[in-house]
PDB file of N, CA and C in Angstrom:
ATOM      1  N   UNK A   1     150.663-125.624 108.561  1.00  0.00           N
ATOM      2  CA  UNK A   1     149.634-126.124 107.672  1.00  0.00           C
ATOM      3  C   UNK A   1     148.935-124.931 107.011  1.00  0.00           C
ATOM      4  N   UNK A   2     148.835-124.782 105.832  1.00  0.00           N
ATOM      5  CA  UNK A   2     148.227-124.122 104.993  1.00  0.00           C
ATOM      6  C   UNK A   2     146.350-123.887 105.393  1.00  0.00           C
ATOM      7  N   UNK A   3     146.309-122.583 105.095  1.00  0.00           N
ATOM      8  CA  UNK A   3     144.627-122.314 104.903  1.00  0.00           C
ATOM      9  C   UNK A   3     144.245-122.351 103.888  1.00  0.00           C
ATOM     10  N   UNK A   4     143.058-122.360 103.615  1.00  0.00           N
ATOM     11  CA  UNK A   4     142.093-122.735 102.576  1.00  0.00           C
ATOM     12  C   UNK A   4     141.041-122.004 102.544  1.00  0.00           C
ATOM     13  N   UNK A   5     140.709-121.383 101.277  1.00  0.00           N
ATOM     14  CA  UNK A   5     139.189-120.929 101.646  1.00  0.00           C
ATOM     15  C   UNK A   5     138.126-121.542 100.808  1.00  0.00           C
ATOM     16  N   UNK A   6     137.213-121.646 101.011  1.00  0.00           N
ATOM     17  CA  UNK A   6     136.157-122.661 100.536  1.00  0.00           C
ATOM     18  C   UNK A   6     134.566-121.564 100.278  1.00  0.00           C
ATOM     19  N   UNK A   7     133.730-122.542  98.877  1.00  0.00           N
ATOM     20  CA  UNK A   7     132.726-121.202  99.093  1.00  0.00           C
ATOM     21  C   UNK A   7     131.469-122.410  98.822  1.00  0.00           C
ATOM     22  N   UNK A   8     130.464-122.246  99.458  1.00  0.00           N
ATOM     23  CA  UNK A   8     129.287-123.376  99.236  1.00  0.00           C
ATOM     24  C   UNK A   8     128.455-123.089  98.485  1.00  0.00           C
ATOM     25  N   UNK A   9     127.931-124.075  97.466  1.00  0.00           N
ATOM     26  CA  UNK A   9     126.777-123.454  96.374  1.00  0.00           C
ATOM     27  C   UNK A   9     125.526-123.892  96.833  1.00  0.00           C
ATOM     28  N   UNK A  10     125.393-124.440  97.944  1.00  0.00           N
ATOM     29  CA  UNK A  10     123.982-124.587  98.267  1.00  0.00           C
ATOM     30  C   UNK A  10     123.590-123.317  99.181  1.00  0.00           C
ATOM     31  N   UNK A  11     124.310-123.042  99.888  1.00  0.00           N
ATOM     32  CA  UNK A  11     124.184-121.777 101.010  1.00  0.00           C
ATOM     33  C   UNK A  11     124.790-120.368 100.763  1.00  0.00           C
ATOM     34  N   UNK A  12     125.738-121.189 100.022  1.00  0.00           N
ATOM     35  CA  UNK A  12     126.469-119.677  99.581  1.00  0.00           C
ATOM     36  C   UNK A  12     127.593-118.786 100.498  1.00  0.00           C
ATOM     37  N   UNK A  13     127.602-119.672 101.742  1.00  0.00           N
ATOM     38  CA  UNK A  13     128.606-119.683 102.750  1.00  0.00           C
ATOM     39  C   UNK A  13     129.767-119.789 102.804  1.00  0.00           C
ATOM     40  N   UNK A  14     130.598-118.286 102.677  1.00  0.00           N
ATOM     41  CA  UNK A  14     132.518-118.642 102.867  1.00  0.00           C
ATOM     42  C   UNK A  14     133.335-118.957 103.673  1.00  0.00           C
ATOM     43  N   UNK A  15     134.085-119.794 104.393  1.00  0.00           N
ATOM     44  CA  UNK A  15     134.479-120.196 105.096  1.00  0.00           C
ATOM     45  C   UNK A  15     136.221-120.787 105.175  1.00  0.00           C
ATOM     46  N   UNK A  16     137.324-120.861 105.591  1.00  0.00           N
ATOM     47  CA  UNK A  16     138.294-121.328 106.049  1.00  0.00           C
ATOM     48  C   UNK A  16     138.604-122.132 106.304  1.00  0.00           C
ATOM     49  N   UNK A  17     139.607-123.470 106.029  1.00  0.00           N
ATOM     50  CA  UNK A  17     139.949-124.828 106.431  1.00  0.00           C
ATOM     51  C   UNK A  17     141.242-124.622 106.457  1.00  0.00           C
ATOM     52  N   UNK A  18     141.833-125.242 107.663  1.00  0.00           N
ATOM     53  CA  UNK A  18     143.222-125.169 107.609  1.00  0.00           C
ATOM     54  C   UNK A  18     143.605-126.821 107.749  1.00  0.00           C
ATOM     55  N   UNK A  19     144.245-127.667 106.667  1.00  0.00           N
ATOM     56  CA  UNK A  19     144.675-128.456 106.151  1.00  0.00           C
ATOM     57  C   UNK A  19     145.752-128.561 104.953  1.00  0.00           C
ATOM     58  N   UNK A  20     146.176-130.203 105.356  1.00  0.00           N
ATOM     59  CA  UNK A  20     147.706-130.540 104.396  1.00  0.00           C
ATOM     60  C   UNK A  20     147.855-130.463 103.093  1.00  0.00           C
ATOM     61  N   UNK A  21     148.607-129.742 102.489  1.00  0.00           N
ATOM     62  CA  UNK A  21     148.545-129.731 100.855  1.00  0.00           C
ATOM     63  C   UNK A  21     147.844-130.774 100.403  1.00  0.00           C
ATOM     64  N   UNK A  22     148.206-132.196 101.111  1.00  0.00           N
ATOM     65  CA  UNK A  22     147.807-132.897  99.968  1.00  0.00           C
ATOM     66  C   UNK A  22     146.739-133.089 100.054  1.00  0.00           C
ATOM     67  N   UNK A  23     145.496-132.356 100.809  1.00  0.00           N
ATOM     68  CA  UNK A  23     143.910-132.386 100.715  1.00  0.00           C
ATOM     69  C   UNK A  23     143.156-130.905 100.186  1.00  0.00           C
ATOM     70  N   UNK A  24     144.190-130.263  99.632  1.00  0.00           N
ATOM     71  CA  UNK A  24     143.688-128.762  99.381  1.00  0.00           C
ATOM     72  C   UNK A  24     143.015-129.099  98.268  1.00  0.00           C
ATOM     73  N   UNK A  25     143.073-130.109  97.131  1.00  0.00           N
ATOM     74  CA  UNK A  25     141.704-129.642  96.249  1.00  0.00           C
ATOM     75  C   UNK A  25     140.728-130.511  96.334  1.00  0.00           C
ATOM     76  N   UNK A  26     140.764-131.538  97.688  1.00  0.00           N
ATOM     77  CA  UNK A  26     139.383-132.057  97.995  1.00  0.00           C
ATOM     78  C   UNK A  26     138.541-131.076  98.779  1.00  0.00           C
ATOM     79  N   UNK A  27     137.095-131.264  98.188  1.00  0.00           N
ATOM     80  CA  UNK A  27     135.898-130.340  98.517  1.00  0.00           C
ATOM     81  C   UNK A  27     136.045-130.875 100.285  1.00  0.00           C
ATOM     82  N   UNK A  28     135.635-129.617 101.092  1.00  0.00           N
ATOM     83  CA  UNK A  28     135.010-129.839 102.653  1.00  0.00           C
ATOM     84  C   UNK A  28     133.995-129.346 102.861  1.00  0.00           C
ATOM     85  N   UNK A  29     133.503-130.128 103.961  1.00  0.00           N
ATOM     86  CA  UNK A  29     132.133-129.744 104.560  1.00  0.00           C
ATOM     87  C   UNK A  29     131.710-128.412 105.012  1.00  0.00           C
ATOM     88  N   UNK A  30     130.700-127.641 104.588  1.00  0.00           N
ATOM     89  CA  UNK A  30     130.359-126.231 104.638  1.00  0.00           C
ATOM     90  C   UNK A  30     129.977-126.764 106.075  1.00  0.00           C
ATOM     91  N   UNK A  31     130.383-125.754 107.223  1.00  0.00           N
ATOM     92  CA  UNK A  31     130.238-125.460 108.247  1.00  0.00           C
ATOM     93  C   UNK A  31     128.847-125.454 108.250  1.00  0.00           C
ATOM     94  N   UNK A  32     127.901-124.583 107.822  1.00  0.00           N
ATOM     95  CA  UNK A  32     126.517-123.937 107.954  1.00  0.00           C
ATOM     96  C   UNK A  32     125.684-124.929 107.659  1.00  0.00           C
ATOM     97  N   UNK A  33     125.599-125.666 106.446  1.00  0.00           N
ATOM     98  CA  UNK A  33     124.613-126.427 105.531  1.00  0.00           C
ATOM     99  C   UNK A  33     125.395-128.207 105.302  1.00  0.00           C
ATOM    100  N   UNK A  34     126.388-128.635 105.645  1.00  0.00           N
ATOM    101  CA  UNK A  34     127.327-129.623 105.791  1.00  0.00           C
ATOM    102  C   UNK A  34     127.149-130.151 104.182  1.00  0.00           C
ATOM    103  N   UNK A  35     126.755-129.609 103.033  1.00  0.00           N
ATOM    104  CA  UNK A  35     127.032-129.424 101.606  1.00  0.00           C
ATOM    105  C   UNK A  35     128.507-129.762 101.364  1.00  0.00           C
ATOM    106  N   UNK A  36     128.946-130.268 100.247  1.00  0.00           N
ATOM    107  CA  UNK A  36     130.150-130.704  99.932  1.00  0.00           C
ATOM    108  C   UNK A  36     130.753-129.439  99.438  1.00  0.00           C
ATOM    109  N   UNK A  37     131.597-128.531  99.718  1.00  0.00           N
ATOM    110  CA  UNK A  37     132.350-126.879  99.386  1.00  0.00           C
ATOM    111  C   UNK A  37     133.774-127.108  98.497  1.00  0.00           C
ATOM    112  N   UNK A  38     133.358-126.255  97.579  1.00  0.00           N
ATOM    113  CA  UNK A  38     134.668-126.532  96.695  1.00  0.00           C
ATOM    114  C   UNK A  38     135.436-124.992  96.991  1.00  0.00           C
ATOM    115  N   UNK A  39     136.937-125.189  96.435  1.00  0.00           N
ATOM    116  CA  UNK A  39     137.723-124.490  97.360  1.00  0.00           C
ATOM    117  C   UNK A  39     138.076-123.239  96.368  1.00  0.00           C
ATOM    118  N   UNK A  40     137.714-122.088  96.825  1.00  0.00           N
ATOM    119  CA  UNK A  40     138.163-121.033  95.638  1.00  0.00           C
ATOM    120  C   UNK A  40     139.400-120.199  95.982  1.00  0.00           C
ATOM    121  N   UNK A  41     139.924-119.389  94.302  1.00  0.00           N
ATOM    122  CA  UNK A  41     141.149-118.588  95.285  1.00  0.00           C
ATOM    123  C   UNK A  41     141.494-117.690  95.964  1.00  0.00           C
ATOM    124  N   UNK A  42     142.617-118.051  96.384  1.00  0.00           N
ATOM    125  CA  UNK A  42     142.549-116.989  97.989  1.00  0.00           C
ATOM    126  C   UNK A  42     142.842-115.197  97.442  1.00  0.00           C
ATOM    127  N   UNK A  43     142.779-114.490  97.576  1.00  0.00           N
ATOM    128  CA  UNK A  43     143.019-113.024  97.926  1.00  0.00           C
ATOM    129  C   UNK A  43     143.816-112.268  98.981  1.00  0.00           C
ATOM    130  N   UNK A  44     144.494-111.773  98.485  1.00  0.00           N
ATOM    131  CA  UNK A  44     145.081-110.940 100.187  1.00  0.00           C
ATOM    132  C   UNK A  44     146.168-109.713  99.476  1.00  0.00           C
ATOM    133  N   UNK A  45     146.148-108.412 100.585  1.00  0.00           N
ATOM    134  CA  UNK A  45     146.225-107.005 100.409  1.00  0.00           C
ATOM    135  C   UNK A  45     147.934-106.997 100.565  1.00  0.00           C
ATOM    136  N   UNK A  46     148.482-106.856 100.060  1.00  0.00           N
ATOM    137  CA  UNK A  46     149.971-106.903 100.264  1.00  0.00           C
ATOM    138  C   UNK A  46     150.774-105.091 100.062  1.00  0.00           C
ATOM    139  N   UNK A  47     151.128-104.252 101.143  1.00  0.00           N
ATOM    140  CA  UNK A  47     151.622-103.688 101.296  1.00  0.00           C
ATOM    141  C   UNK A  47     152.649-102.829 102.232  1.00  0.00           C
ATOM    142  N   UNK A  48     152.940-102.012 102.123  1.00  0.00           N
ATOM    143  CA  UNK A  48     154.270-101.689 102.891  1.00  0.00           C
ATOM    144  C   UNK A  48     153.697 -99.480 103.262  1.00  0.00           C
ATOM    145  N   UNK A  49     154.692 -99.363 103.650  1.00  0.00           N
ATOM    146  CA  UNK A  49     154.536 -98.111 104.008  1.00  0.00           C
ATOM    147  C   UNK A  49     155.926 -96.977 103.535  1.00  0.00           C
ATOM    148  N   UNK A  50     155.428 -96.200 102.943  1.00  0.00           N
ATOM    149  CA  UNK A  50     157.083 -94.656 102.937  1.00  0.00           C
ATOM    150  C   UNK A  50     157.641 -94.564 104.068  1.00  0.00           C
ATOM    151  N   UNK A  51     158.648 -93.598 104.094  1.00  0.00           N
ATOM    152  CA  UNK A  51     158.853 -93.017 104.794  1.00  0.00           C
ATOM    153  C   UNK A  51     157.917 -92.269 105.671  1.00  0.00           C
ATOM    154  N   UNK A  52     157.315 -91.705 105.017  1.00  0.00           N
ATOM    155  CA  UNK A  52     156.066 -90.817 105.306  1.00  0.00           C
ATOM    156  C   UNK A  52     155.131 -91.121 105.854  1.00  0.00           C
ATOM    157  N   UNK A  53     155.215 -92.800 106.012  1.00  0.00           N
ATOM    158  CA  UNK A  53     154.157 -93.269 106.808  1.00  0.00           C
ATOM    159  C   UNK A  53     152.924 -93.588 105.492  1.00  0.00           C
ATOM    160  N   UNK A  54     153.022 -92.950 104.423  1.00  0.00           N
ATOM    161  CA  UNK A  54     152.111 -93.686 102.887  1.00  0.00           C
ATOM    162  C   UNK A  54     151.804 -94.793 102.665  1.00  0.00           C
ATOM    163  N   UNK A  55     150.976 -95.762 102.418  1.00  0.00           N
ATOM    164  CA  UNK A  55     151.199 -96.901 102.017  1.00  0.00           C
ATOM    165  C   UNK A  55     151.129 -96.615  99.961  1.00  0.00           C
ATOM    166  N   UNK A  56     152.112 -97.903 100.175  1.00  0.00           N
ATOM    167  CA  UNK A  56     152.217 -98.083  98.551  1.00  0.00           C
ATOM    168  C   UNK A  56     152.580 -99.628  98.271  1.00  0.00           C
ATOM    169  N   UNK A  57     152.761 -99.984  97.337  1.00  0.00           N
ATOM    170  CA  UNK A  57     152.653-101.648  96.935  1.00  0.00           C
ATOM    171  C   UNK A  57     154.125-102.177  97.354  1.00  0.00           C
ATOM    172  N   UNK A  58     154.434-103.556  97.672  1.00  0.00           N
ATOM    173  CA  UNK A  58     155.500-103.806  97.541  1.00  0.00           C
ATOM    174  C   UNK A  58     155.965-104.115  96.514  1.00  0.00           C
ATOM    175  N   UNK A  59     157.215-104.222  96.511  1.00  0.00           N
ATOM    176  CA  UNK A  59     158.057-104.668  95.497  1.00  0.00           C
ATOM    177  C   UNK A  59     157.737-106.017  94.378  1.00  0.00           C
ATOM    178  N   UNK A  60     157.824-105.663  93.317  1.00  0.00           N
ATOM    179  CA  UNK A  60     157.083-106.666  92.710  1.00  0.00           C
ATOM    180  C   UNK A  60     155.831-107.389  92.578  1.00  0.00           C
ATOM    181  N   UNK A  61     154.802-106.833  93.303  1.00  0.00           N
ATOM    182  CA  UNK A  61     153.288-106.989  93.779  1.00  0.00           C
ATOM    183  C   UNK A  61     152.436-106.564  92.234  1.00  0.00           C
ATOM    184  N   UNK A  62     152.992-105.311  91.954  1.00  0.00           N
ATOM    185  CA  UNK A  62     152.285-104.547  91.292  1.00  0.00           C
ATOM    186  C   UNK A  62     152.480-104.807  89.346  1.00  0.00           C
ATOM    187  N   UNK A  63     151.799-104.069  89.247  1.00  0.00           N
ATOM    188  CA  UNK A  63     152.402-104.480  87.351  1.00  0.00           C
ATOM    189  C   UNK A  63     152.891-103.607  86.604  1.00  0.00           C
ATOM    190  N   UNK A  64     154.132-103.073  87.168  1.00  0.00           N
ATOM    191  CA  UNK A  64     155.666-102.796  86.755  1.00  0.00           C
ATOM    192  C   UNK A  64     156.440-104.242  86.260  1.00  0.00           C
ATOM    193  N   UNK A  65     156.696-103.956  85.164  1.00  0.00           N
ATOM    194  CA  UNK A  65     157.287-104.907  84.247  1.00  0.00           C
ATOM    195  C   UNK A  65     158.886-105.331  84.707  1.00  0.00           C
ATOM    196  N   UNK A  66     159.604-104.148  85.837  1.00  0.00           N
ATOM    197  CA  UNK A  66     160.817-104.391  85.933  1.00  0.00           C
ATOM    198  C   UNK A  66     161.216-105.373  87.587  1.00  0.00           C
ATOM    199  N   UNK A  67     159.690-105.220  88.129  1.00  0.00           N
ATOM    200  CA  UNK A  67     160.110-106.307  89.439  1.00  0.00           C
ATOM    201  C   UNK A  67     160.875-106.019  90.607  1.00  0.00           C
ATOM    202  N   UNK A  68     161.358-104.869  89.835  1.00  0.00           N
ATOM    203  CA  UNK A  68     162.355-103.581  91.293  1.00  0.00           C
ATOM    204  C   UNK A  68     161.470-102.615  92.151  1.00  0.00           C
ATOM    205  N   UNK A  69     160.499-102.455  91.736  1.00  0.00           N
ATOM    206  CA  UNK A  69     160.139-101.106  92.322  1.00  0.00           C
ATOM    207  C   UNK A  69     158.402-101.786  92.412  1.00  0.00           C
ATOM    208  N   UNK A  70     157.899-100.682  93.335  1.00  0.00           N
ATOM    209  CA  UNK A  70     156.441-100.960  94.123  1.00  0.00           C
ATOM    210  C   UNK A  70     155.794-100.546  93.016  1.00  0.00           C
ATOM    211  N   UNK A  71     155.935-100.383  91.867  1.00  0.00           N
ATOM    212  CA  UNK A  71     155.147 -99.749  90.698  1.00  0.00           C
ATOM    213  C   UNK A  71     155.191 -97.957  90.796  1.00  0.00           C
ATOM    214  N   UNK A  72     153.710 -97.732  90.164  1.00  0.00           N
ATOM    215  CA  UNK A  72     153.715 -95.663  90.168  1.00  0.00           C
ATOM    216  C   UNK A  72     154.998 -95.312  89.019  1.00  0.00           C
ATOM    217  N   UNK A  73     155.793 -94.441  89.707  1.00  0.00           N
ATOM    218  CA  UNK A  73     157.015 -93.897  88.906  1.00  0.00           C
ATOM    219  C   UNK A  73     158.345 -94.892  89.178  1.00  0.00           C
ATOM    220  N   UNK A  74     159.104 -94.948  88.365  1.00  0.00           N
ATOM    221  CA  UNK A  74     160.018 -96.169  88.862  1.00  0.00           C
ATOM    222  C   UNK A  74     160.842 -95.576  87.769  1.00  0.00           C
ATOM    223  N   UNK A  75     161.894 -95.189  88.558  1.00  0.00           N
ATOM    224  CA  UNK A  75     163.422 -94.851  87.374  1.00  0.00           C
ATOM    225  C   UNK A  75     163.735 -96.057  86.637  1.00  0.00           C
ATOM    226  N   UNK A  76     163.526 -97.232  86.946  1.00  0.00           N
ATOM    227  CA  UNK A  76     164.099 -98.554  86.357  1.00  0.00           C
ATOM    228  C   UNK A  76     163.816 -98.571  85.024  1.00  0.00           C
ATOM    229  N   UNK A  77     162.155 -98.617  84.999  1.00  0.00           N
ATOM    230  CA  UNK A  77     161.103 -98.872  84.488  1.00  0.00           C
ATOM    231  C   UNK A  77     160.569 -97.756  83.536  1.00  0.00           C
ATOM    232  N   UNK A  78     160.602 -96.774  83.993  1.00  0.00           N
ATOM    233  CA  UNK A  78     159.819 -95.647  83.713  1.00  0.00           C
ATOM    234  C   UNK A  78     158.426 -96.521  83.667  1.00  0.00           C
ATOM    235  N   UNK A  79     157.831 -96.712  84.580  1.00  0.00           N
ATOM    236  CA  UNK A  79     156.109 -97.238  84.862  1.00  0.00           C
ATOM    237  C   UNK A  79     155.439 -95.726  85.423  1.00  0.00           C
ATOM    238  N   UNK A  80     154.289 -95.906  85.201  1.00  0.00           N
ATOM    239  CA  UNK A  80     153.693 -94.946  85.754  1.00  0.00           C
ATOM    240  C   UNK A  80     153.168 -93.489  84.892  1.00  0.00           C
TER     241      UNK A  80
END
């Protein structure tokens, strides 16, 4: 089952629901203030590591136009 994150305009409180697609764009009850919470979008850090132990973007994450490469310098592409 999918998570959800939710943000309340009476409290202003962010919070998590984990429920079935087919209730993801009904509003839920703010934990804090029990206000009706509408559901905003999610965010999240997507990366990988070099050889070297570096982190850099994965593949196709980034906005390199060619979809091969983690972005920066990219022989494909010439990005960067």
């Amino acid at each position: 089952m999918p998570i959800y994150e939710y943000s309340c305009h009476q409290c202003t409180s962010k919070f998590e629901v984990m429920r079935p697609f087919s209730q993801s764009s009904v509003p839920a009850p703010c934990p804090t203030c029990k206000s009706s919470a509408e559901r905003i979008p999610s965010t999240f850090a997507c990366f990988t590591t070099s050889a070297g132990g570096a982190a850099m973007p994965v593949a196709g994450t980034s906005s390199c136009s060619c979809g091969s490469c983690g972005g920066g310098s990219c022989g494909t592409c010439h990005a960067g």
